[in-house]
PDB file of N, CA and C in Angstrom:
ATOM      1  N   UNK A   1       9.134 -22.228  -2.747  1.00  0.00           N
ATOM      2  CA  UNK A   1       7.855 -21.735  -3.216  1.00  0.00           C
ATOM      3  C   UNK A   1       7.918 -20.221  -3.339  1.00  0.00           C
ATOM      4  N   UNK A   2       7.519 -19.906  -4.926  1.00  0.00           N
ATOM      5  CA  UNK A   2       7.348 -18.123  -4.995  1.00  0.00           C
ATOM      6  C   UNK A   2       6.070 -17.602  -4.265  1.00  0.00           C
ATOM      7  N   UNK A   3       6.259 -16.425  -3.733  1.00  0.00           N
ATOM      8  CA  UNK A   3       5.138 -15.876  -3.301  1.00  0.00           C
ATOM      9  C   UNK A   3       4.958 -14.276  -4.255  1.00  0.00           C
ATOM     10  N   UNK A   4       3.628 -14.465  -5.120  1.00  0.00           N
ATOM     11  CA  UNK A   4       3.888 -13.111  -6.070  1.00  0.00           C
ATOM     12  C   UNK A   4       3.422 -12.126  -4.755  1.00  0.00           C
ATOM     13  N   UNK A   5       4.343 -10.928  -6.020  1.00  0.00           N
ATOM     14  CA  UNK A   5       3.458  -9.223  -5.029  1.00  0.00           C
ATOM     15  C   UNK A   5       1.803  -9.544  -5.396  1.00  0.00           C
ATOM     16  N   UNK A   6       1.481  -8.487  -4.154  1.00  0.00           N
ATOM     17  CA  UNK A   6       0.142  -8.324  -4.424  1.00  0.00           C
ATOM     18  C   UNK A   6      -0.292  -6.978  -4.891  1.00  0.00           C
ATOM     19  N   UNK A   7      -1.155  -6.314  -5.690  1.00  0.00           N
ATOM     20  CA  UNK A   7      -1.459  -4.927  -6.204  1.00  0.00           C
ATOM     21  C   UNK A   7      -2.824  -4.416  -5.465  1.00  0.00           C
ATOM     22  N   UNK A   8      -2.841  -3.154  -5.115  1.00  0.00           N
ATOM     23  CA  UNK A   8      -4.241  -2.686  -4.538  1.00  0.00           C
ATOM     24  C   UNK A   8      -4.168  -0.854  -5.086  1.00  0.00           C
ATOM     25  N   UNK A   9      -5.071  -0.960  -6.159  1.00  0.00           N
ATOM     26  CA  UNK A   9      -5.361   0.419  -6.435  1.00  0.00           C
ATOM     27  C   UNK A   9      -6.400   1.039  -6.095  1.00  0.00           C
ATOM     28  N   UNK A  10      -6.053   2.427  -6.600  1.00  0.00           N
ATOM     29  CA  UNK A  10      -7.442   3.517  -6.454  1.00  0.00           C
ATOM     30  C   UNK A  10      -7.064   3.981  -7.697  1.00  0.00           C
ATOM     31  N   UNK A  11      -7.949   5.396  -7.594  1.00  0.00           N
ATOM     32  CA  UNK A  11      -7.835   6.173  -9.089  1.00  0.00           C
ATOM     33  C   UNK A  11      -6.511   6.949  -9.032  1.00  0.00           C
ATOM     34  N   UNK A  12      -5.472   7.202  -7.956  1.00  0.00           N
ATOM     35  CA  UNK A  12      -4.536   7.751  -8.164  1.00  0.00           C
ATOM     36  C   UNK A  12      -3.169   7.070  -8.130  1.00  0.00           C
ATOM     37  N   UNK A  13      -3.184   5.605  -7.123  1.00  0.00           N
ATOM     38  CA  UNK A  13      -1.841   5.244  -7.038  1.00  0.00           C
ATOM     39  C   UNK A  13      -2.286   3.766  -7.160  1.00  0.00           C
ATOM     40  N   UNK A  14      -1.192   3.190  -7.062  1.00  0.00           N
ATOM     41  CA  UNK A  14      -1.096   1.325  -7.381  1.00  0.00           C
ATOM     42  C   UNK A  14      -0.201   1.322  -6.281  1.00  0.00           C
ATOM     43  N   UNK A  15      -0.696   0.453  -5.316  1.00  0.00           N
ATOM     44  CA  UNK A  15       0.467  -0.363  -4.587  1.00  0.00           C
ATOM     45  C   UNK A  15       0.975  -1.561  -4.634  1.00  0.00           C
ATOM     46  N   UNK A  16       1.933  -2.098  -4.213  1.00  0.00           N
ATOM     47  CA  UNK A  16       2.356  -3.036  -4.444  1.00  0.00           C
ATOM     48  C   UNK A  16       3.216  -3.883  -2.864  1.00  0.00           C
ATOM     49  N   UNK A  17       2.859  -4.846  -3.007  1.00  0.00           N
ATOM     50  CA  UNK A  17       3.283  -5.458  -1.929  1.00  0.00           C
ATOM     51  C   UNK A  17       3.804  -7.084  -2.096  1.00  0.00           C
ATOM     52  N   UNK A  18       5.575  -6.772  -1.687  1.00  0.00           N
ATOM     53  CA  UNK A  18       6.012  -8.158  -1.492  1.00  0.00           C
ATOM     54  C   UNK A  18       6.217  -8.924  -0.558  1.00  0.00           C
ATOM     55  N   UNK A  19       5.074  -9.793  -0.220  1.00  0.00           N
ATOM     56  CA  UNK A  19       5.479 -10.894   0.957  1.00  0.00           C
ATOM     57  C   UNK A  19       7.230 -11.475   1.118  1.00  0.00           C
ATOM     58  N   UNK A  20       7.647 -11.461   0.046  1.00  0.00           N
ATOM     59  CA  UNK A  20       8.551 -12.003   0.387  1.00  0.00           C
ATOM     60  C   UNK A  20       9.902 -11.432   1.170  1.00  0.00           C
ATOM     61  N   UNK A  21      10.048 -10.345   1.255  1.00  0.00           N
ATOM     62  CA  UNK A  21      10.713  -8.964   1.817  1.00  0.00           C
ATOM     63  C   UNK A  21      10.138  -8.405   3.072  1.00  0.00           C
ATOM     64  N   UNK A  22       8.431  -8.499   3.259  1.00  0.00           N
ATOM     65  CA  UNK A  22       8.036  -7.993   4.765  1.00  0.00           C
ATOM     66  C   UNK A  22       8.681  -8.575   5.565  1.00  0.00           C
ATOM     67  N   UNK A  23       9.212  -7.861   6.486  1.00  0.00           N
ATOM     68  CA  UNK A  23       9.685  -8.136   8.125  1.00  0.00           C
ATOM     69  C   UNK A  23       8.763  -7.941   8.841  1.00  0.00           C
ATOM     70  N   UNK A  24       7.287  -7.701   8.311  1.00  0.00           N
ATOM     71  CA  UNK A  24       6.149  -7.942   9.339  1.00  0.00           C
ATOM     72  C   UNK A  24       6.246  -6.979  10.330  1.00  0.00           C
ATOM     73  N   UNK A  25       6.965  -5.792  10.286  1.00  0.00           N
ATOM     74  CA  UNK A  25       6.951  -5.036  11.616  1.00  0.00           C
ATOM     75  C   UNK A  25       5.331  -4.351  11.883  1.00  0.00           C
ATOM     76  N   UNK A  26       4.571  -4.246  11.276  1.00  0.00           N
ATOM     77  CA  UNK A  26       3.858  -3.888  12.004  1.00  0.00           C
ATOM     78  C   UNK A  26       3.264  -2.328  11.745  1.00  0.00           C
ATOM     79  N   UNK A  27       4.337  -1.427  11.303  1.00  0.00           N
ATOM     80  CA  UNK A  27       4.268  -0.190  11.512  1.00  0.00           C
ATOM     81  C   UNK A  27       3.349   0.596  10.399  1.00  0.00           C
ATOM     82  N   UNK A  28       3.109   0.172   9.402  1.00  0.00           N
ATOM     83  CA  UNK A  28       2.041   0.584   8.270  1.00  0.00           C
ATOM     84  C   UNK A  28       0.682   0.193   9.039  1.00  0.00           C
ATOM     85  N   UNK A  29       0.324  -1.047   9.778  1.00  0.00           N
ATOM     86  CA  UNK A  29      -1.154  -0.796  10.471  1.00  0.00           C
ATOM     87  C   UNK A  29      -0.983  -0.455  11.762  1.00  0.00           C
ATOM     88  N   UNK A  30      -0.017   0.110  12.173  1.00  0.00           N
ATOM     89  CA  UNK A  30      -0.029   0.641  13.555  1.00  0.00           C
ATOM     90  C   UNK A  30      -0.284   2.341  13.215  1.00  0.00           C
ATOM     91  N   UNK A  31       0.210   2.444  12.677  1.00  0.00           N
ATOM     92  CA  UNK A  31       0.398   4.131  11.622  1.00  0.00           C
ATOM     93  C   UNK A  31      -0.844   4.946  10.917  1.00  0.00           C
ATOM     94  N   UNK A  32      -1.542   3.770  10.440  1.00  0.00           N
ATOM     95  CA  UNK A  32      -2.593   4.001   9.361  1.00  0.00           C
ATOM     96  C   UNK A  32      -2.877   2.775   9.470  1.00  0.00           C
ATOM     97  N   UNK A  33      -4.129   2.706  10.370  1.00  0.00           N
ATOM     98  CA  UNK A  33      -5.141   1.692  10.362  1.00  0.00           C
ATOM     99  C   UNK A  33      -6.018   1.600   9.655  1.00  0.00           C
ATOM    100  N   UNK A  34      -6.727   2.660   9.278  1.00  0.00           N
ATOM    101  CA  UNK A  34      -7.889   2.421   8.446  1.00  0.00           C
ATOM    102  C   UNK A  34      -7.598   2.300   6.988  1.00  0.00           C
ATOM    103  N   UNK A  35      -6.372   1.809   6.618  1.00  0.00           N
ATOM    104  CA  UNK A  35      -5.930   1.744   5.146  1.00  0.00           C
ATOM    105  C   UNK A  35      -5.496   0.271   5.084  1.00  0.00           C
ATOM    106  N   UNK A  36      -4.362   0.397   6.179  1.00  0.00           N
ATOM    107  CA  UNK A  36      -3.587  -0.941   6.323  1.00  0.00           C
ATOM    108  C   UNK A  36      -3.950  -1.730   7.887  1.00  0.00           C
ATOM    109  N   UNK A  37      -4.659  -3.271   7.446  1.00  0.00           N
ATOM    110  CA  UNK A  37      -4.666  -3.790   8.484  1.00  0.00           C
ATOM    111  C   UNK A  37      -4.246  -5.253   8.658  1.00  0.00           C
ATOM    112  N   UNK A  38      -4.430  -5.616   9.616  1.00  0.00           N
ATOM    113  CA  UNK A  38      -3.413  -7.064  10.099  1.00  0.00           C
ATOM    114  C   UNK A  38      -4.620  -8.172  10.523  1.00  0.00           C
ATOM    115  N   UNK A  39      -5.528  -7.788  10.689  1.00  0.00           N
ATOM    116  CA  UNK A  39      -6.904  -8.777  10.542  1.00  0.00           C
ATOM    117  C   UNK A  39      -8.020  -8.727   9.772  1.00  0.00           C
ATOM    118  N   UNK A  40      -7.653  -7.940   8.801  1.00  0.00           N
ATOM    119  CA  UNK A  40      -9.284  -8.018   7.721  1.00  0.00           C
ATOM    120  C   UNK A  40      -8.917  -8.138   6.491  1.00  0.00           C
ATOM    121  N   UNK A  41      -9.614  -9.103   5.461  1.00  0.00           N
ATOM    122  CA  UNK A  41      -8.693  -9.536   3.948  1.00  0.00           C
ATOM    123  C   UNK A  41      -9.924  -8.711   3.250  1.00  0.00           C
ATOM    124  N   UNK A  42      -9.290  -7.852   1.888  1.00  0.00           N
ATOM    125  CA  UNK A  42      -7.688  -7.683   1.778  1.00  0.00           C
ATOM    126  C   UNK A  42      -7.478  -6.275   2.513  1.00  0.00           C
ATOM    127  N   UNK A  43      -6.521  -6.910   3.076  1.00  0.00           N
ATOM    128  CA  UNK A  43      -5.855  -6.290   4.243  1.00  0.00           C
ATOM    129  C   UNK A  43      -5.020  -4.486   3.868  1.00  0.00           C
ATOM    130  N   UNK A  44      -5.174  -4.463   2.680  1.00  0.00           N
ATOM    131  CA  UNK A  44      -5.104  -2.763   2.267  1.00  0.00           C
ATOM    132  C   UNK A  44      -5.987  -2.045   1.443  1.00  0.00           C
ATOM    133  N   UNK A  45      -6.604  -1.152   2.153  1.00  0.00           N
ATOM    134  CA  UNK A  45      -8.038  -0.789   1.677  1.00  0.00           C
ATOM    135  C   UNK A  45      -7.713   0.924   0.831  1.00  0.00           C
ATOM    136  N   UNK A  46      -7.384   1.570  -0.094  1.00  0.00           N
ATOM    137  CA  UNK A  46      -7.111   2.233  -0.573  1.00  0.00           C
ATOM    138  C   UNK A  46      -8.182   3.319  -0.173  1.00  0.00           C
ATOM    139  N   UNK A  47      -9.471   2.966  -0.683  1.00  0.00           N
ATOM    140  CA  UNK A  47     -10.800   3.541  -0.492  1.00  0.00           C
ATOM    141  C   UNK A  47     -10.648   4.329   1.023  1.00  0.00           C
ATOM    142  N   UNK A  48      -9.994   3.862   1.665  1.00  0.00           N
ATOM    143  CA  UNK A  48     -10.315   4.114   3.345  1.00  0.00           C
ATOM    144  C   UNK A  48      -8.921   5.115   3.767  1.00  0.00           C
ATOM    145  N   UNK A  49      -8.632   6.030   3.000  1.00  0.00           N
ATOM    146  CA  UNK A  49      -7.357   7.237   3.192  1.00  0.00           C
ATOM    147  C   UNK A  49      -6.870   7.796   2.071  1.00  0.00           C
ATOM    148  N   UNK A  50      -6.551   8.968   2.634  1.00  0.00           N
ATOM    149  CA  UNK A  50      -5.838  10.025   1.363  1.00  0.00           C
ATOM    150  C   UNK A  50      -4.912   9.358   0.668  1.00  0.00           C
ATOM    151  N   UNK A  51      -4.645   9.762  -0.277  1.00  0.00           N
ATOM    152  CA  UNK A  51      -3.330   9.485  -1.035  1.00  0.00           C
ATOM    153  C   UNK A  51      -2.267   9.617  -0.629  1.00  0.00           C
ATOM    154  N   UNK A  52      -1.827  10.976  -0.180  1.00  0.00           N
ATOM    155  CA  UNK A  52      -1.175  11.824   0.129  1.00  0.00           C
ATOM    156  C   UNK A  52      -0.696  11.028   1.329  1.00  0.00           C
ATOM    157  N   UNK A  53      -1.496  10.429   2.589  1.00  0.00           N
ATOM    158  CA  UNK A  53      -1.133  10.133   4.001  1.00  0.00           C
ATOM    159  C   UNK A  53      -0.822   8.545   3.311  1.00  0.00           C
ATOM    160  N   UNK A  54      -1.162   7.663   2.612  1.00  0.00           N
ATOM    161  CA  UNK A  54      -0.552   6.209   2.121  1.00  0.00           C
ATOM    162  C   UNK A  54       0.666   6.545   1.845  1.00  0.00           C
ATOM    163  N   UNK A  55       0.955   7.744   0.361  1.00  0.00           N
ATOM    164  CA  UNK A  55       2.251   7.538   0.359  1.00  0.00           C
ATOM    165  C   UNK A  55       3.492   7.823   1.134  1.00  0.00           C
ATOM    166  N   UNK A  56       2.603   8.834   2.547  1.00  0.00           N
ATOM    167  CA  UNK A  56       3.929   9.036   3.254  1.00  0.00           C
ATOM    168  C   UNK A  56       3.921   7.274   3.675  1.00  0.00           C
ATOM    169  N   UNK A  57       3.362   7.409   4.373  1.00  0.00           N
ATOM    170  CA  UNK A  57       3.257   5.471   5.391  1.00  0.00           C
ATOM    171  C   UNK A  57       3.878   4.704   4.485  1.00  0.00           C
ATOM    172  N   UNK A  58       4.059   4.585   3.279  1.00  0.00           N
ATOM    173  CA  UNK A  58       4.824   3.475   2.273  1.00  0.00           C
ATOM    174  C   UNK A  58       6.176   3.781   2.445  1.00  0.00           C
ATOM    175  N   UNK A  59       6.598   5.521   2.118  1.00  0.00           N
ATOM    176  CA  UNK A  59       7.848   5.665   2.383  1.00  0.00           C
ATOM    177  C   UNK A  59       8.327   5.044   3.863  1.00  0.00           C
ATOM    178  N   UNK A  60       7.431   5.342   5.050  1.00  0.00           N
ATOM    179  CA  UNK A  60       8.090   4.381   6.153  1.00  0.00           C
ATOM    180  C   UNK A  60       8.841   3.567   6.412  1.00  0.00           C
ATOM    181  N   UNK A  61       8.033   2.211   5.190  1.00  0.00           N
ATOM    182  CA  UNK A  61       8.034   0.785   4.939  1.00  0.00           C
ATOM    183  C   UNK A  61       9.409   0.649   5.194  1.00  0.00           C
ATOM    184  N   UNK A  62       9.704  -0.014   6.361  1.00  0.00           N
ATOM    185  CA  UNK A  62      11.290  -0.518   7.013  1.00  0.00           C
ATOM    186  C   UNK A  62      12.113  -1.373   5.629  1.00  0.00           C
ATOM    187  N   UNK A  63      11.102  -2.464   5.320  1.00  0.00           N
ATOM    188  CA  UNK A  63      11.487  -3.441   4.763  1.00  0.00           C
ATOM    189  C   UNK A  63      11.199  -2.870   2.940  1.00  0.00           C
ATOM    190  N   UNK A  64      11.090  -1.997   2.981  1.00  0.00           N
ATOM    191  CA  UNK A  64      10.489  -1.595   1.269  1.00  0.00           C
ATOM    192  C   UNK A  64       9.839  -2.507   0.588  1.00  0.00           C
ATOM    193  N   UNK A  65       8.926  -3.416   1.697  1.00  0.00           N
ATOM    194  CA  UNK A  65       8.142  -4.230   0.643  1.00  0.00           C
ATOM    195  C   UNK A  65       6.614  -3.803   0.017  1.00  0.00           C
ATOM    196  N   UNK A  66       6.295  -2.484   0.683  1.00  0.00           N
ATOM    197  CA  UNK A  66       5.385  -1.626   0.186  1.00  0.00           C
ATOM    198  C   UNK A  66       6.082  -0.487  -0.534  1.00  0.00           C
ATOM    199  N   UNK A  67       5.341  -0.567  -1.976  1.00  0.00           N
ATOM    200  CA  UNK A  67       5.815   0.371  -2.563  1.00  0.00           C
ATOM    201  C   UNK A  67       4.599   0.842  -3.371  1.00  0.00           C
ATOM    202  N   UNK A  68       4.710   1.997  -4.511  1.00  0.00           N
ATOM    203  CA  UNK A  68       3.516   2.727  -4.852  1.00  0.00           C
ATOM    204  C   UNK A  68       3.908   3.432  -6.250  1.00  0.00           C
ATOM    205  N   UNK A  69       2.954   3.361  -7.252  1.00  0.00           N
ATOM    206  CA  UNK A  69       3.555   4.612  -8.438  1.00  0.00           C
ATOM    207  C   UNK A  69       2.038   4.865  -8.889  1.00  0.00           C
ATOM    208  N   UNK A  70       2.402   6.619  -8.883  1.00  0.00           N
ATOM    209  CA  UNK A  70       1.030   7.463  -8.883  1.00  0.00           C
ATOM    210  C   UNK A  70       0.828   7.404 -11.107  1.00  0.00           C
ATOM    211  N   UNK A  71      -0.476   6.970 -10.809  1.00  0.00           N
ATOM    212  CA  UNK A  71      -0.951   6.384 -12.106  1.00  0.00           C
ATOM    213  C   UNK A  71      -1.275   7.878 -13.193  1.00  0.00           C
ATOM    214  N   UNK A  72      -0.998   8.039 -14.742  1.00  0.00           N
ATOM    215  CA  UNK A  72      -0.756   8.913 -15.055  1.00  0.00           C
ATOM    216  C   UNK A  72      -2.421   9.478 -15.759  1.00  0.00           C
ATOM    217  N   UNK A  73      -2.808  10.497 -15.386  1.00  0.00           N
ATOM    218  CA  UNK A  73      -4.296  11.065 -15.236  1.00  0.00           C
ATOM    219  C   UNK A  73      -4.165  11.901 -16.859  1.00  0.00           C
ATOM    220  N   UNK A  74      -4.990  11.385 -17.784  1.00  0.00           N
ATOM    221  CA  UNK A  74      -5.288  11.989 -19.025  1.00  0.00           C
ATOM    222  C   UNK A  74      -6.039  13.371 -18.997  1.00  0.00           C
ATOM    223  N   UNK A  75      -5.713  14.395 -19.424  1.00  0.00           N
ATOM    224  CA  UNK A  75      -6.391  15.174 -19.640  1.00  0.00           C
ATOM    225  C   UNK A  75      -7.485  15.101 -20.902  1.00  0.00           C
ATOM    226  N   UNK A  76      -8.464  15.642 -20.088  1.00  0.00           N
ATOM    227  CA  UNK A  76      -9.833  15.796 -21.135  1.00  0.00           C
ATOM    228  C   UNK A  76     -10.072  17.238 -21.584  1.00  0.00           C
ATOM    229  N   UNK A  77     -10.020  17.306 -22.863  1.00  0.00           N
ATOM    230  CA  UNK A  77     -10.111  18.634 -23.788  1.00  0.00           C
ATOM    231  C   UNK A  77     -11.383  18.971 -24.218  1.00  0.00           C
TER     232      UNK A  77
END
């Protein structure tokens, strides 16, 4: 059985997350709780932390099954 990634954006980045690669350690909601958590669906809340502090915590990601690409912002003339 496939298990797809899952996506959770804001206005600056897209994340992405593959169940199938987590090793479940733990360390993205131990790290940054109020973004990433292990008892409340859906369990990554973008709205709830900087940008800046997600994408360090993704780089963390033991298992690289969190990953992220910062979405490209149009300028208005």
């Amino acid at each position: 059985m496939e298990i797809a990634s899952k996506e959770f954006s804001n206005q600056d980045i897209t994340v992405t997350y593959d169940p199938c690669i987590c090793t479940l350690s733990g360390k993205c909601a131990k790290e940054l709780s109020n973004v990433f958590s292990n008892t409340v669906i859906p369990w990554i809340n973008l709205d709830e932390g900087n940008t800046e502090d997600i994408i360090k915590q993704i780089q963390k990601c033991p298992s690289g099954a969190l990953q992220f690409h910062k979405k490209n912002k149009k300028q208005v003339i």
